[in-house]
Protein backbone atom coordinates (compact mmCIF):
# COMPACT_ATOMS: atom_id res chain seq x y z
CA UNK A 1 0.00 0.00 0.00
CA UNK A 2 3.08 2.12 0.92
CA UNK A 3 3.39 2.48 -2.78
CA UNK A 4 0.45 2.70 -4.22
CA UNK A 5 -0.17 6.10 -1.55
CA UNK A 6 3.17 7.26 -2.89
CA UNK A 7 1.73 7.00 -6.45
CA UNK A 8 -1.61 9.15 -5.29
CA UNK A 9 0.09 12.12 -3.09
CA UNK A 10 2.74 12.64 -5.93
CA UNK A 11 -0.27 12.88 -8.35
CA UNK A 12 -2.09 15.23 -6.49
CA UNK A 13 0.81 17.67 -5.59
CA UNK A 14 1.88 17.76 -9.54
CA UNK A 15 -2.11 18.75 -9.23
CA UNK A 16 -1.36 21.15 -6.67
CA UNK A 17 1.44 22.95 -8.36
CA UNK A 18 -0.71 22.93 -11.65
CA UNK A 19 -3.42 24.58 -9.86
CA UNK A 20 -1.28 27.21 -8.73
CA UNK A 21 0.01 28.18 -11.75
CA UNK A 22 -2.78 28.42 -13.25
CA UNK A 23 -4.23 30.25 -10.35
CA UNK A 24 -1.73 32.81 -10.42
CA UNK A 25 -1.54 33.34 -14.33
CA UNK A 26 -5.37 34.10 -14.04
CA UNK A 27 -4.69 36.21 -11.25
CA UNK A 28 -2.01 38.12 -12.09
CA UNK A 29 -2.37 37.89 -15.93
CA UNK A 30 -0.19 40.72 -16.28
CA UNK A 31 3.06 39.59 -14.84
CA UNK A 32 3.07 36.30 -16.63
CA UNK A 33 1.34 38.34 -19.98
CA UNK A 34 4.67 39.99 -20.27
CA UNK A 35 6.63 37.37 -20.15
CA UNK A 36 4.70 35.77 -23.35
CA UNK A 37 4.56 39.11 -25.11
CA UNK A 38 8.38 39.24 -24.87
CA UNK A 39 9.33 35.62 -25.94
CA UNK A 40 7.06 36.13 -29.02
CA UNK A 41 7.83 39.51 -29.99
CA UNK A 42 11.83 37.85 -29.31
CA UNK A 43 12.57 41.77 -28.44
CA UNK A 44 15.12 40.50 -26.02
CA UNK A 45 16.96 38.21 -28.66
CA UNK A 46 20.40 38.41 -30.07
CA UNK A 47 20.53 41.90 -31.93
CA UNK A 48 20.52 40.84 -36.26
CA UNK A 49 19.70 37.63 -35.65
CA UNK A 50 18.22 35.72 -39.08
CA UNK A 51 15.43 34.31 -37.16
CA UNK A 52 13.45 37.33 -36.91
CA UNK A 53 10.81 36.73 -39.06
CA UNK A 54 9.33 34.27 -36.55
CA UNK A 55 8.87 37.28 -33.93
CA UNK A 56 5.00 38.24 -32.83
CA UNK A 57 4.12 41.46 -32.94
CA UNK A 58 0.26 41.24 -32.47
CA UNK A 59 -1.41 41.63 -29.09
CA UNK A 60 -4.14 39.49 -30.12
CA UNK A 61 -1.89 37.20 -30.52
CA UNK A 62 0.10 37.17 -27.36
CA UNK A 63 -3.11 36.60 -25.75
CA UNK A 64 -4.19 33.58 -27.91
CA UNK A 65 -1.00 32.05 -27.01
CA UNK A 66 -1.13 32.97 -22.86
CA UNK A 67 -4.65 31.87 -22.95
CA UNK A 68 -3.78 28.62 -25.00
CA UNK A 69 -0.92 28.21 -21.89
CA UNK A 70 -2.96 28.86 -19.42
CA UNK A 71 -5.82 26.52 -20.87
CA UNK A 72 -3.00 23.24 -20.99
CA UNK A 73 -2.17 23.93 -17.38
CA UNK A 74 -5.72 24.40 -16.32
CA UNK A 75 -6.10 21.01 -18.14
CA UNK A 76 -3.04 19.43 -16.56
CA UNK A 77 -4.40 20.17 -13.32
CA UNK A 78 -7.86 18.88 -13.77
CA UNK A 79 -6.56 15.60 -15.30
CA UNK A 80 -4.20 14.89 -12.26
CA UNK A 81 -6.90 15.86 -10.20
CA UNK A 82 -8.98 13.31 -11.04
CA UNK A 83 -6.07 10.96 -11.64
CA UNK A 84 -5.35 10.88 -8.33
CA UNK A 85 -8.87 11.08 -6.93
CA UNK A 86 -9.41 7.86 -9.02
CA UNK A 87 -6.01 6.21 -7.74
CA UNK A 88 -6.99 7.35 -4.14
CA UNK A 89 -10.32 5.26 -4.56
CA UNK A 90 -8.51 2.39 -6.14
CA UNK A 91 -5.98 1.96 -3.71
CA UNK A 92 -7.94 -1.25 -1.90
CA UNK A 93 -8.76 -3.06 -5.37
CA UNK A 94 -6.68 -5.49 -7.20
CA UNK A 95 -3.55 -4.31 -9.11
CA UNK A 96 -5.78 -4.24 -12.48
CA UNK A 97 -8.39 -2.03 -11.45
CA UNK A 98 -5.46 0.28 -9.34
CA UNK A 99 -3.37 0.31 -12.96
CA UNK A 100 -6.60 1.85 -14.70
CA UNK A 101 -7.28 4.25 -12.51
CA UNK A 102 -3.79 5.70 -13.64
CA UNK A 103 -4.93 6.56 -17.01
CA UNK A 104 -5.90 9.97 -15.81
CA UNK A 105 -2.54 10.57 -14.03
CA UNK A 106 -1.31 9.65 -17.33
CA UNK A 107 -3.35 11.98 -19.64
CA UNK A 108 -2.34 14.80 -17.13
CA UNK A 109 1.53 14.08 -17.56
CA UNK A 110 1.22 14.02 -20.91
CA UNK A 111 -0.65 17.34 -21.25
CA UNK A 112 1.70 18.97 -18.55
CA UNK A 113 4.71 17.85 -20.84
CA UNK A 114 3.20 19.22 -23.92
CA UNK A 115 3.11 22.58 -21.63
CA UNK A 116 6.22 22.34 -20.29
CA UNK A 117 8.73 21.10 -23.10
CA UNK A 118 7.23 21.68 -26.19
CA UNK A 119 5.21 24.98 -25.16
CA UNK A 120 8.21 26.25 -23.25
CA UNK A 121 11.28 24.46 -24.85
CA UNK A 122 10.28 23.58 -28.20
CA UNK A 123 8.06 26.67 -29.32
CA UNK A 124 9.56 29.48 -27.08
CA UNK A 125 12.96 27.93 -26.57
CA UNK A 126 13.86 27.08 -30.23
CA UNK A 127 11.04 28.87 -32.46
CA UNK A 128 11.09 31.84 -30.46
CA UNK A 129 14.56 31.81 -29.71
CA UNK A 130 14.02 32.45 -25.34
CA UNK A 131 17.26 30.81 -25.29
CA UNK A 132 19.12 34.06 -26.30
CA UNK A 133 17.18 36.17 -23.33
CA UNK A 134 18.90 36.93 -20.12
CA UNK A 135 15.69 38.46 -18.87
CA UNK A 136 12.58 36.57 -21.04
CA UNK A 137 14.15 32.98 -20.46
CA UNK A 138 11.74 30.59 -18.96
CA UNK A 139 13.60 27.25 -19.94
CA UNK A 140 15.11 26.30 -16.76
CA UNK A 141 11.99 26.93 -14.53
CA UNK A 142 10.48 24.50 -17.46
CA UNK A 143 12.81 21.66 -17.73
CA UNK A 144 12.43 21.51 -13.94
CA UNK A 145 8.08 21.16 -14.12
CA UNK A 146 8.47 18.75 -16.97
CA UNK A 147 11.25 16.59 -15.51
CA UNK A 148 9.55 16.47 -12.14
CA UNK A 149 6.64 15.17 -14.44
CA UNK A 150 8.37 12.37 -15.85
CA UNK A 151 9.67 11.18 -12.55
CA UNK A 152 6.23 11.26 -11.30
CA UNK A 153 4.74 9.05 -14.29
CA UNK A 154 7.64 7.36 -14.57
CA UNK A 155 6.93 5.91 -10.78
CA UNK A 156 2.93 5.92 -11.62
CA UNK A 157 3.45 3.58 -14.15
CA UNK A 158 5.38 1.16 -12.38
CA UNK A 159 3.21 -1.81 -12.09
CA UNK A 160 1.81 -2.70 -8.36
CA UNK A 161 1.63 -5.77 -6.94
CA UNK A 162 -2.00 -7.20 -5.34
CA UNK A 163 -2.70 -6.16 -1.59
CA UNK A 164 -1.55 -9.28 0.41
């Protein structure tokens, strides 16, 4: 059992942090806005680089894309949620019907990687170039959601053995 309640209370604290985040980007939209606004205008980019072309210039824009953000966290966090609500009630039941309660924990990993590497490291840290910002560079703060992510599911998906 020690396990299996390992498997549910790191769910629900990658829920936790999710929540947050999206709790505070919805909160104070205007801290985080600027962030997004910079990485795709890429105003804080090497001076003459070729890659230019790729910047954002269009409010409406920069709010599609912070909303779209926003929206995958707010989607992480509701998929862990229940992920580990579902694990929680599982916890007593044979090993098969504790292993598909998981699926949710699952679809919330995957989601909060999509966020976290390819929204952050793939799209702002290679399209938009965020690597190049001293000030606009979100990458490390990323690598460490999304890695904590794949430890968790990593674990999660360790099979469990029947309650003795």
């Amino acid at each position: 059992m020690t396990s299996r309640y390992a498997k549910i209370v790191m769910t629900l604290a990658l829920a936790a942090f999710a929540f947050m985040v999206t709790f505070n980007n919805i909160t104070d939209y205007g801290s985080n806005f600027e962030f997004v606004k910079h990485v795709f205008s890429m105003d804080t980019t090497f001076p003459g680089n070729k890659a230019m072309y790729r910047a954002i210039e269009t409010p409406t824009l920069w709010h599609a894309g912070y909303w779209l953000i926003i929206a995958g966290e707010g989607l992480t966090f509701i998929l862990l949620l229940i992920g580990g609500l579902q694990m929680l009630g599982a916890r007593a039941q044979p090993a098969a019907a504790f292993q598909a309660a998981k699926k949710w924990t699952i679809a919330g990993a995957a989601v909060g990687f999509l966020v976290w590497f390819f929204g952050f490291m793939v799209v702002g840290g290679e399209w938009f170039l965020m690597w190049q910002s001293d000030t606009w560079n979100g990458q490390d703060a990323a690598f460490k959601f999304y890695m904590a992510i794949l430890g968790v599911l990593i674990f999660v998906n360790q099979p469990d053995r029947e309650i003795g």
